[in-house]
Protein backbone atom coordinates (compact mmCIF):
# COMPACT_ATOMS: atom_id res chain seq x y z
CA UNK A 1 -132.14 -78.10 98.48
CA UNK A 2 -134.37 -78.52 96.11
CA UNK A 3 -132.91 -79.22 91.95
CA UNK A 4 -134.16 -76.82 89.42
CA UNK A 5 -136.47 -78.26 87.15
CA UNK A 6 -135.55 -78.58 83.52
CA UNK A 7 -137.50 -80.31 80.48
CA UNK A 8 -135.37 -82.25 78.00
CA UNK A 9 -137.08 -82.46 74.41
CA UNK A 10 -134.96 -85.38 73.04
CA UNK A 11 -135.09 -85.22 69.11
CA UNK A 12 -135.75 -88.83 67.42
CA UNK A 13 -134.82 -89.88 65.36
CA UNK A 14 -130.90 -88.88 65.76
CA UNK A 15 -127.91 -90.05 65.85
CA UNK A 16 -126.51 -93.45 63.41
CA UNK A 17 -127.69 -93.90 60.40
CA UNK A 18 -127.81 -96.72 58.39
CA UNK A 19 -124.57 -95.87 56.41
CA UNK A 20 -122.43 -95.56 59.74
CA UNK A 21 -123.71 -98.79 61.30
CA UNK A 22 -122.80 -100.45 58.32
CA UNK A 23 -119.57 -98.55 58.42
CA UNK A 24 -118.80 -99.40 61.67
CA UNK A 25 -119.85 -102.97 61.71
CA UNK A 26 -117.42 -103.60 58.36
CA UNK A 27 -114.45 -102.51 60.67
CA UNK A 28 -115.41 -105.32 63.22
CA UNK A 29 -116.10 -107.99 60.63
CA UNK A 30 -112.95 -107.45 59.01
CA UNK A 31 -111.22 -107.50 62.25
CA UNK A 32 -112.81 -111.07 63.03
CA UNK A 33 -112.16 -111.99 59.53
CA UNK A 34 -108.76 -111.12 58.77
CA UNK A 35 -107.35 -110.67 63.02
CA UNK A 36 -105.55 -107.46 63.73
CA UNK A 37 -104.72 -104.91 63.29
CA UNK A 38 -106.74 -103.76 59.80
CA UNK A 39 -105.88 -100.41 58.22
CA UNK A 40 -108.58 -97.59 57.64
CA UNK A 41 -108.03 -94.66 55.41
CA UNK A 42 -109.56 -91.29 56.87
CA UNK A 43 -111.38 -91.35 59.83
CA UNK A 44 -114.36 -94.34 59.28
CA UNK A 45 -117.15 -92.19 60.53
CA UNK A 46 -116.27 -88.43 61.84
CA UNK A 47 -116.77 -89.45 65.61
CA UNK A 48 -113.72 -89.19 68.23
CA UNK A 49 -115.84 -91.85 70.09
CA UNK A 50 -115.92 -94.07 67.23
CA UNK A 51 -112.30 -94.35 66.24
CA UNK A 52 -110.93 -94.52 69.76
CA UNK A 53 -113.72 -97.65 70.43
CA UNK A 54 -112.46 -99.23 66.99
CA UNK A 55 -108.47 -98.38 67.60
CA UNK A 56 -108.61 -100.91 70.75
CA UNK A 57 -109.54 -103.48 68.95
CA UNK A 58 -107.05 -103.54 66.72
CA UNK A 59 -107.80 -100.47 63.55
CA UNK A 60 -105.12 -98.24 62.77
CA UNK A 61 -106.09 -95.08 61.47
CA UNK A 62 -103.98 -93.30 58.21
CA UNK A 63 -105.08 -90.73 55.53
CA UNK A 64 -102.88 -92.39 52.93
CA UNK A 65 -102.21 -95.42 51.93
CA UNK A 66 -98.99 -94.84 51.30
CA UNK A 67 -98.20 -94.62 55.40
CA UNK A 68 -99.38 -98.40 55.51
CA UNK A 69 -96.25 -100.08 56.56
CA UNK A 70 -97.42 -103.43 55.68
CA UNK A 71 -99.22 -104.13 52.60
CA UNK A 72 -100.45 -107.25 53.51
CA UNK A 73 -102.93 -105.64 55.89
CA UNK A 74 -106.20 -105.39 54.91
CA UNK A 75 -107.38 -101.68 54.34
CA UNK A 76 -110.90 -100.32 54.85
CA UNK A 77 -112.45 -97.29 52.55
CA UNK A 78 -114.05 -94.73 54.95
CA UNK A 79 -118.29 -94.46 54.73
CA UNK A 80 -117.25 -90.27 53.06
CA UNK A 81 -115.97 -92.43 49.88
CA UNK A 82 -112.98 -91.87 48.09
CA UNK A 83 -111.46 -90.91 44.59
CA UNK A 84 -111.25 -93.73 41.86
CA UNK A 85 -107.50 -93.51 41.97
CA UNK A 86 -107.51 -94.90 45.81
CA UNK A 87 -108.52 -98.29 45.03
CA UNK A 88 -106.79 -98.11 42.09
CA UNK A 89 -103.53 -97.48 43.57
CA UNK A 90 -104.42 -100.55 46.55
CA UNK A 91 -104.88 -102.82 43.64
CA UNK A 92 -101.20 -101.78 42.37
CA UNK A 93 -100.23 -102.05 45.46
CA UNK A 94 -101.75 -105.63 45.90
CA UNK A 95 -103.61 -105.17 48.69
CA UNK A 96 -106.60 -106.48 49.96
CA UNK A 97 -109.30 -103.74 50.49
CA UNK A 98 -112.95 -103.28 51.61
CA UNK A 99 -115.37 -100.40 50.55
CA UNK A 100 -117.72 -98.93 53.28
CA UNK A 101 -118.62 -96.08 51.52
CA UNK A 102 -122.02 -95.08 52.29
CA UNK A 103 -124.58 -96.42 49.76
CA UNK A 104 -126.17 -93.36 49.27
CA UNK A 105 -122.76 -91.24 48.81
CA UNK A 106 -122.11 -93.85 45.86
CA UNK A 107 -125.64 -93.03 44.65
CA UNK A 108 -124.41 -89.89 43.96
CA UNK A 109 -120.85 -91.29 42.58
CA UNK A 110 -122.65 -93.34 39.79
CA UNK A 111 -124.92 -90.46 39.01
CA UNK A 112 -122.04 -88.27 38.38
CA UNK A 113 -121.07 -90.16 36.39
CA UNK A 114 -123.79 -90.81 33.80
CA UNK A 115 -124.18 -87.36 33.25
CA UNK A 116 -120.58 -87.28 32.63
CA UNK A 117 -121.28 -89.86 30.14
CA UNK A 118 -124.06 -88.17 29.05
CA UNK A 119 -122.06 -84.87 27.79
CA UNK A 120 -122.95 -82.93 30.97
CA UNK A 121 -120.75 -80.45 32.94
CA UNK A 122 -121.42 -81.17 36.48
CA UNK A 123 -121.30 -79.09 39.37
CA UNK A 124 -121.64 -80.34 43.35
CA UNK A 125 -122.99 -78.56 45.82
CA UNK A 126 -120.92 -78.96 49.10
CA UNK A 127 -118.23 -78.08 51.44
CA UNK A 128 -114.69 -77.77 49.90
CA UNK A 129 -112.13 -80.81 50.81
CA UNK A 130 -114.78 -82.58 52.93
CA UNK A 131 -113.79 -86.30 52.16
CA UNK A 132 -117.08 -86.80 50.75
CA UNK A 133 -116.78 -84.02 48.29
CA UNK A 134 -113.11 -85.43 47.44
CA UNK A 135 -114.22 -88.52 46.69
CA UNK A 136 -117.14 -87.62 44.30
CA UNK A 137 -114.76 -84.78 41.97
CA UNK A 138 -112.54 -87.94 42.04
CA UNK A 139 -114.89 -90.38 40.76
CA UNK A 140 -114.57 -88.08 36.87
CA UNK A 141 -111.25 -86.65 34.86
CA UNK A 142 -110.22 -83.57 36.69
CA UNK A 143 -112.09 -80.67 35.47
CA UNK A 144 -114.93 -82.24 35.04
CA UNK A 145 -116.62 -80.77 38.42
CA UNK A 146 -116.73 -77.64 39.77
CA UNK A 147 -117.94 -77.30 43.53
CA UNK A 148 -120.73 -74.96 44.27
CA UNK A 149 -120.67 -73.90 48.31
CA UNK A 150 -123.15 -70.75 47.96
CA UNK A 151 -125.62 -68.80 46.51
CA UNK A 152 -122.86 -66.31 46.07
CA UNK A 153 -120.57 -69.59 43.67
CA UNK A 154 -124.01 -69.48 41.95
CA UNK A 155 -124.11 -65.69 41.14
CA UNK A 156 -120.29 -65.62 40.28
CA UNK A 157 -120.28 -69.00 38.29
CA UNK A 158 -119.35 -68.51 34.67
CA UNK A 159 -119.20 -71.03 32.08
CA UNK A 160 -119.68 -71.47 28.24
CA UNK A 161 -120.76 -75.00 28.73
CA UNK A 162 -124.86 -75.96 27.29
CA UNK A 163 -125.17 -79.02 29.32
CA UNK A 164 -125.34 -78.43 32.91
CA UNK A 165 -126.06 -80.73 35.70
CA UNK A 166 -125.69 -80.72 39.31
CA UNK A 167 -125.45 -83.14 42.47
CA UNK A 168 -125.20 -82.86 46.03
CA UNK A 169 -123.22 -83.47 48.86
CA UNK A 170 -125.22 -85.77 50.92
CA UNK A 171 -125.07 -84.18 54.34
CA UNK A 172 -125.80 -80.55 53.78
CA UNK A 173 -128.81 -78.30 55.11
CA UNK A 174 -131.81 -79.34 53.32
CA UNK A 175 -132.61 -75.54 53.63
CA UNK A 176 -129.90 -74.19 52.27
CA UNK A 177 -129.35 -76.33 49.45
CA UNK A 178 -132.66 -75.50 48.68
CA UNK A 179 -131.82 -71.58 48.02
CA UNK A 180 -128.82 -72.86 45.78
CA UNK A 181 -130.57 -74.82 43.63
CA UNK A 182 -133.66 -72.35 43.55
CA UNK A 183 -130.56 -70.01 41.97
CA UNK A 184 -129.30 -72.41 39.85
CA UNK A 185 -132.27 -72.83 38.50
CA UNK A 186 -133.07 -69.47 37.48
CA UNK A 187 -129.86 -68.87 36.09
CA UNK A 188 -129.75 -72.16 34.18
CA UNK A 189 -133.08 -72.97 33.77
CA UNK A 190 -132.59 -76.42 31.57
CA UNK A 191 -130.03 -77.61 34.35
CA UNK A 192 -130.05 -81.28 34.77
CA UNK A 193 -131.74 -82.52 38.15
CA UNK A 194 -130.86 -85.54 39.95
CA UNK A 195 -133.56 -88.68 39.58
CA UNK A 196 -133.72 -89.07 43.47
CA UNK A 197 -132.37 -86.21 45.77
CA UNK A 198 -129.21 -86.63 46.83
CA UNK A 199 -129.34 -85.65 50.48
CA UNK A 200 -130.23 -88.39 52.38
CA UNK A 201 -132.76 -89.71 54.37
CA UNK A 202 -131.26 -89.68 57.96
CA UNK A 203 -129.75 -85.88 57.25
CA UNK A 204 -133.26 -85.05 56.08
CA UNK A 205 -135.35 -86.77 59.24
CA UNK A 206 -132.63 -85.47 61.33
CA UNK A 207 -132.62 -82.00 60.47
CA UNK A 208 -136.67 -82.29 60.63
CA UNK A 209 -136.82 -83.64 64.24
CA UNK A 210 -134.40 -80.72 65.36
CA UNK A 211 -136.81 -78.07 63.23
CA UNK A 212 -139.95 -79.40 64.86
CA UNK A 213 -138.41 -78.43 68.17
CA UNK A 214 -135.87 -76.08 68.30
CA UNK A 215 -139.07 -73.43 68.78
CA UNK A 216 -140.01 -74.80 71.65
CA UNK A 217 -136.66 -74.43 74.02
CA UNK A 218 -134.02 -72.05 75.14
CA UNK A 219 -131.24 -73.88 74.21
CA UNK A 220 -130.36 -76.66 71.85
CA UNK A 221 -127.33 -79.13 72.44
CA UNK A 222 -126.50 -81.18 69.47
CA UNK A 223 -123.94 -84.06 69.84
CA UNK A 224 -121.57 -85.04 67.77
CA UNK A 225 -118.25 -83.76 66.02
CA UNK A 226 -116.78 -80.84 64.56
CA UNK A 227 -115.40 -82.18 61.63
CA UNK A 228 -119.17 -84.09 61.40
CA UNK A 229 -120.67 -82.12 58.56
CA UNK A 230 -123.93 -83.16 59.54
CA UNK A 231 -123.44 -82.59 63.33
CA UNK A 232 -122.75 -78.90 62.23
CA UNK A 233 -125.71 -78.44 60.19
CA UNK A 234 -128.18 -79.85 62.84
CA UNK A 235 -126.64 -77.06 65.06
CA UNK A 236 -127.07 -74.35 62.12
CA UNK A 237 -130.91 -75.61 61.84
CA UNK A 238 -131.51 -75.30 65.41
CA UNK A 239 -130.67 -71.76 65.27
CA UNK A 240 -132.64 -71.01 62.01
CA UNK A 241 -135.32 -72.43 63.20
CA UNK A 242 -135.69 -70.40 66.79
CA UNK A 243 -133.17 -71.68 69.11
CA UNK A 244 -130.55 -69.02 68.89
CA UNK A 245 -128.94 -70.47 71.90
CA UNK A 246 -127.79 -74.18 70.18
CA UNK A 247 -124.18 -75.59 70.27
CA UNK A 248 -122.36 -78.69 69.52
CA UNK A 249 -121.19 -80.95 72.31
CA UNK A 250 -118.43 -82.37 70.89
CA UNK A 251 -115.48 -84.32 72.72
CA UNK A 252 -113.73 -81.10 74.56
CA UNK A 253 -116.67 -79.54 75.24
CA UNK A 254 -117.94 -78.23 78.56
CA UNK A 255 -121.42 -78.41 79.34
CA UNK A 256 -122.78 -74.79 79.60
CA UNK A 257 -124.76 -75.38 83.41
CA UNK A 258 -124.39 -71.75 84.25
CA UNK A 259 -126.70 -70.70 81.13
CA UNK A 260 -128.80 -74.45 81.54
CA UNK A 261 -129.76 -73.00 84.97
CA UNK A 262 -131.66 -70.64 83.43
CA UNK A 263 -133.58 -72.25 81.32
CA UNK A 264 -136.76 -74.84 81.74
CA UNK A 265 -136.99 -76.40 77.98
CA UNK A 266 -134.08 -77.75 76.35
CA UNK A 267 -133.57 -79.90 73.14
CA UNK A 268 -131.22 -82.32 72.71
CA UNK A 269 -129.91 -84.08 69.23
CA UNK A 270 -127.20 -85.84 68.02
CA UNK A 271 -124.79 -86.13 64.67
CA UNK A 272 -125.60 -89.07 62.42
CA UNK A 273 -121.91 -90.48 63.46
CA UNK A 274 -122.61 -89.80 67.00
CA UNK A 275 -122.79 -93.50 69.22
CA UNK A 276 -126.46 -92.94 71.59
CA UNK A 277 -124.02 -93.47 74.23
CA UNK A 278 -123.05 -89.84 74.36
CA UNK A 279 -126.26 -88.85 74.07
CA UNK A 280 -126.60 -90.66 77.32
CA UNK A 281 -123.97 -89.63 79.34
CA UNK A 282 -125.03 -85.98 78.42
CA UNK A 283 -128.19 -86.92 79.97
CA UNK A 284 -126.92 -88.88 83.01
CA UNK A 285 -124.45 -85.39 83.60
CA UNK A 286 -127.81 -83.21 83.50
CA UNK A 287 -129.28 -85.39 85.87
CA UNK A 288 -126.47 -85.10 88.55
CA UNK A 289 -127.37 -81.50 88.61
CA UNK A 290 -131.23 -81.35 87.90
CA UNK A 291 -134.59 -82.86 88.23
CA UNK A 292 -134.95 -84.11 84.68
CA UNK A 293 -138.51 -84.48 82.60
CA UNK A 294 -137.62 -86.30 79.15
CA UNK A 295 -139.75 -86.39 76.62
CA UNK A 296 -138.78 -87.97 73.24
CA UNK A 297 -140.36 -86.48 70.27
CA UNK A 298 -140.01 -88.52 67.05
CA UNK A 299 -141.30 -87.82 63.31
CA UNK A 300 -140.58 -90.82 61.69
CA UNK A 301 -139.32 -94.51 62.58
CA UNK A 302 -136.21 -95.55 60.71
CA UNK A 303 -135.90 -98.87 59.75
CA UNK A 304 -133.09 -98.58 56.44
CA UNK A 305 -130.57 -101.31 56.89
CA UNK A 306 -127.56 -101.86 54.56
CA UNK A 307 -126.03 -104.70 53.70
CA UNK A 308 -122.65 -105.60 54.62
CA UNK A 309 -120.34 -106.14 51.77
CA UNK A 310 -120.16 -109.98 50.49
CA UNK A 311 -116.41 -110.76 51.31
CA UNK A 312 -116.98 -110.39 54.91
CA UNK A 313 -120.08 -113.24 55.43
């Protein structure tokens, strides 16, 4: 019999970005540098895939630092960043920690706070108690940021305050944030802007390469997690942009065959925490079933690098 026939439009670029390699690769150095097993706080990179890979070789996984049993144990800072008073309390606690926050989440940490230095009242656009929105209203006294998650916050958001400024979550809808800010402007219109947006690049070329396809297939499969706030928006961009059939293949999903029968085009992205290897075994699953066509479309060639932290060369 012959297989149906399907087209796979694979969206590059996709998946890690520079921040989570980095992220990732600090886990491993530490574990070479200091042997096993090394604490991280919060999930290192919102990927089942991830953390399971980096639990066997010796990370233990807590939200606190309080549940670290020993203190002599090195402690890793997850890539969403974290509130001032974490490494704070690590230092009263006298342990050893490393930071593998995401460069471009404390981008938006240190310009937080010089407009807090600078008299302004900030508010962030983003998702409430994401880690990464945590960790930024903890980087200023409390009540010095209010969160902003929709054009309706904008609409409802009093305040006697002259000095206004705003940042962003990193890993929002380009689109979206757009609209808020279009609001916020009209309704404050000598708000303060950042220097250098604050979403960043991969979200940005990622959300791109899933726009310039979406239109042209009958279903969309991104992959990735769903506590990945990027993974989500990818999937929300999909749709807006004329795939109303797009999901998320995340670790408990079940591929969809019945409606991928029907189809001829599909598109295919993944999360910026999602490993390619998933991405890859989605594949390999499709072909089982079907004679595959791939064709990988790409807008722009990454090459951002970060540098690992000092303490670990």
């Amino acid at each position: 019999m012959n297989k149906h026939k399907i087209k796979i439009l694979l969206a590059a670029p996709r998946g890690f970005c520079a921040g989570v390699d980095r992220a990732i690769e600090i886990v491993k150095k530490s574990i070479d540098k200091f042997g096993a097993p090394v604490y991280v706080r919060h999930e290192i990179v919102h990927n089942k895939h991830v953390v399971e890979s980096l639990k066997k070789i010796g990370a233990i996984f807590v939200e606190e630092l309080s549940e670290i049993k020993d203190k002599t144990r090195p402690v890793i800072f997850s890539a969403h960043g974290v509130p001032k008073s974490v490494p704070t309390e690590a230092e009263d606690l006298k342990m050893t920690y490393v930071d593998a926050t995401c460069p471009l989440v404390s981008k938006v940490h240190r310009e937080a706070e010089n407009l807090h230095k600078a008299g302004s009242h900030i508010l962030l656009i983003g998702h409430k108690n994401h880690p990464e929105v945590v960790g930024t209203i903890g980087q200023l006294p409390n009540g010095s940021i209010d969160l902003i998650e929709s054009i309706e916050d904008v609409e409802n958001y009093k305040t006697t305050k002259k000095n206004i400024a705003y940042v962003t979550q990193t890993t929002l809808s380009v689109d979206d944030t757009k609209d808020i800010i279009n609001k916020l402007r009209t309704k404050f219109p000598k708000i303060k802007e950042p220097k250098k947006e604050d979403i960043c690049y991969a979200t940005t070329n990622r959300q791109s390469a899933v726009k310039n396809i979406a239109k042209l297939c009958e279903m969309f499969f991104v992959i990735g997690s769903r506590n990945s706030s990027n993974s989500v928006r990818l999937v929300e961009v999909a749709k807006n942009s004329g795939c109303k059939n797009s999901s998320l293949i995340h670790s408990e999903s079940t591929t969809p065959y019945e409606q991928i029968n029907k189809c001829n085009t599909i598109g295919i992205s993944s999360g910026a925490s999602a490993p390619e290897i998933l991405v890859s075994n989605f594949i390999s699953n499709l072909k089982e079933k079907y004679e595959v066509e791939i064709e990988e479309v790409e807008i722009i060639k990454e090459d951002i690098v970060f540098k690992i932290p000092k303490k670990l060369n």
